[in-house]
Protein backbone atom coordinates (compact mmCIF):
# COMPACT_ATOMS: atom_id res chain seq x y z
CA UNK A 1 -15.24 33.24 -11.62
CA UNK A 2 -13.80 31.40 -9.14
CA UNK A 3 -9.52 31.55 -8.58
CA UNK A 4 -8.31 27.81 -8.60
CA UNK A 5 -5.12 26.11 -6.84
CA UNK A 6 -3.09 23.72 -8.66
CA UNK A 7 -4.45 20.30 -8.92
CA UNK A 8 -1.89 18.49 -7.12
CA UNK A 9 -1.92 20.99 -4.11
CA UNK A 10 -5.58 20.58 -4.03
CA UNK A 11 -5.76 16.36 -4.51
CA UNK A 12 -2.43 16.51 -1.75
CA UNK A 13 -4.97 18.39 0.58
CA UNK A 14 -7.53 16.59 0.25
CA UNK A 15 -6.15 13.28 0.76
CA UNK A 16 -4.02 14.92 3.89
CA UNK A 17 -7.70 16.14 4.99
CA UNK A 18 -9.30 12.56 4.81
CA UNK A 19 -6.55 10.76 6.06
CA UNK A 20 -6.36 13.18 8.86
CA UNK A 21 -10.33 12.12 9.89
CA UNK A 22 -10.22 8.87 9.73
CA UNK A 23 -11.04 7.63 6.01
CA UNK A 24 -8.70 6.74 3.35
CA UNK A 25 -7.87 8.46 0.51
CA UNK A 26 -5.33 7.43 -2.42
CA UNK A 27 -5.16 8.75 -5.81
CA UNK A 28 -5.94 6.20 -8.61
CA UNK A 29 -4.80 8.24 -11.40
CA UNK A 30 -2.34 11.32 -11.60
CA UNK A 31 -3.08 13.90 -14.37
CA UNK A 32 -1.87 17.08 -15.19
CA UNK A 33 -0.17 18.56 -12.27
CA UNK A 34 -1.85 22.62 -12.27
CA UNK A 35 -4.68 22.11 -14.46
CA UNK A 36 -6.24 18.76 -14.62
CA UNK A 37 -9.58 17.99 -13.69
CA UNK A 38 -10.13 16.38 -10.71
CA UNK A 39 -12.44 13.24 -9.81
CA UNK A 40 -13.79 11.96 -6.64
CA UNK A 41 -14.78 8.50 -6.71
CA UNK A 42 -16.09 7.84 -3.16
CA UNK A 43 -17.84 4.54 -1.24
CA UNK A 44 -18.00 4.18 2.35
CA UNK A 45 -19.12 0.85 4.53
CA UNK A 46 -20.99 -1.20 1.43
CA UNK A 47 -23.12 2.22 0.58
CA UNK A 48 -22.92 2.54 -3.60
CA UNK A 49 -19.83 3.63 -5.41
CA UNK A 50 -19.93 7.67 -6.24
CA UNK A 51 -18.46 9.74 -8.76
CA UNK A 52 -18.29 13.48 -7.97
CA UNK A 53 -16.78 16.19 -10.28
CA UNK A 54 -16.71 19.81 -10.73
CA UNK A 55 -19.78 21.08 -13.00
CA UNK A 56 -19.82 24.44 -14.12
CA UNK A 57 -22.75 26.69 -12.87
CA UNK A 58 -24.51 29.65 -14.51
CA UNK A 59 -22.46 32.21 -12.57
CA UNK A 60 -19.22 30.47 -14.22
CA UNK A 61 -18.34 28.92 -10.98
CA UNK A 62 -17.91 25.21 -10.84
CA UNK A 63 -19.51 23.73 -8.09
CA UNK A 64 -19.08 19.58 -6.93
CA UNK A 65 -21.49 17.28 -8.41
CA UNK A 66 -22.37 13.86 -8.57
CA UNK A 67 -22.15 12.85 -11.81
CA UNK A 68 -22.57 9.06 -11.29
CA UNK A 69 -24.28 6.73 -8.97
CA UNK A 70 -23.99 2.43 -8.72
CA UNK A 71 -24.76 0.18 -6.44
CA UNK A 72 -21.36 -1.52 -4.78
CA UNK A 73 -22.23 -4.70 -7.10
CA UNK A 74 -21.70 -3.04 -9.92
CA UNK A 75 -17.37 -2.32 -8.87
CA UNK A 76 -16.14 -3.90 -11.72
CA UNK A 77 -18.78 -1.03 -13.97
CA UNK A 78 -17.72 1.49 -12.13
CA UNK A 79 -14.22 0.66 -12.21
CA UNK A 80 -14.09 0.57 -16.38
CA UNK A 81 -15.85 3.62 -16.48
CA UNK A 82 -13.00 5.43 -14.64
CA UNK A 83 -10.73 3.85 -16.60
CA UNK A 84 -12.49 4.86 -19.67
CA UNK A 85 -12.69 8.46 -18.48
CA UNK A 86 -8.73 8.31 -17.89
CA UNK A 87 -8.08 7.44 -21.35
CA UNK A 88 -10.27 9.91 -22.60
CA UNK A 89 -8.72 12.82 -20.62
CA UNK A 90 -4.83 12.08 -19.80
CA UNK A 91 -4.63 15.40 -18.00
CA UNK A 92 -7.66 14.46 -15.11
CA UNK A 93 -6.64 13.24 -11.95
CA UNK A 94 -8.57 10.12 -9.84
CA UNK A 95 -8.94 10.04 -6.32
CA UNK A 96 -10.62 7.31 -3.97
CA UNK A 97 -12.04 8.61 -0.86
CA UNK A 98 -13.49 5.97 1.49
CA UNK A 99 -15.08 8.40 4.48
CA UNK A 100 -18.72 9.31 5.84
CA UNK A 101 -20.15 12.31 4.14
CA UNK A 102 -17.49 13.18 1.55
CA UNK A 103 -19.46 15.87 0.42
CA UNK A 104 -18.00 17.65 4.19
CA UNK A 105 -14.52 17.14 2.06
CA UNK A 106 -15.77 19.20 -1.40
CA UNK A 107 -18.21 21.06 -0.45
């Protein structure tokens, strides 16, 4: 099983990381600040609106997935479905990251 860093070190680093290329990252929603889970909601020049979050494997490791996919005129969808997964885990943290290939970012 694979050792994990805090949630806010890791969110902190990769907004830093994103930033630091060219994109922008902010965080949408702050959760619990060792253990929370963590979700990447990405878009990137009018491409669809991406939701990416850890998925556990058969090895026990947990390995970035995309667990949602919409078109960019479906926001407002998107949008109350994060909200709706905040209020149904008040420890998970949401981060926006608008970059090419976030996958470069979690992978």
């Amino acid at each position: 099983m694979e050792s994990r860093l805090p949630a806010h070190i890791e969110v902190s680093g990769l907004i830093r990381a994103v930033n630091d290329a060219g994109g922008f990252a902010t965080i949408l929603r702050k959760g619990e600040r060792d253990a929370g889970t963590i979700l990447i909601a990405t878009r990137y020049r009018g491409d669809s609106l991406c939701l990416y979050e850890r998925m556990p494997d058969l090895d026990g490791n947990r390995k970035w997935t995309r667990t949602r996919e919409q078109p960019i005129e479906n926001e407002r969808e998107f949008t109350a479905y994060l909200e709706k997964r905040g209020h149904q885990d008040a420890d998970c943290w949401i981060v926006d990251l608008e970059i090419a290939q976030v996958e470069r970012f979690i992978g």
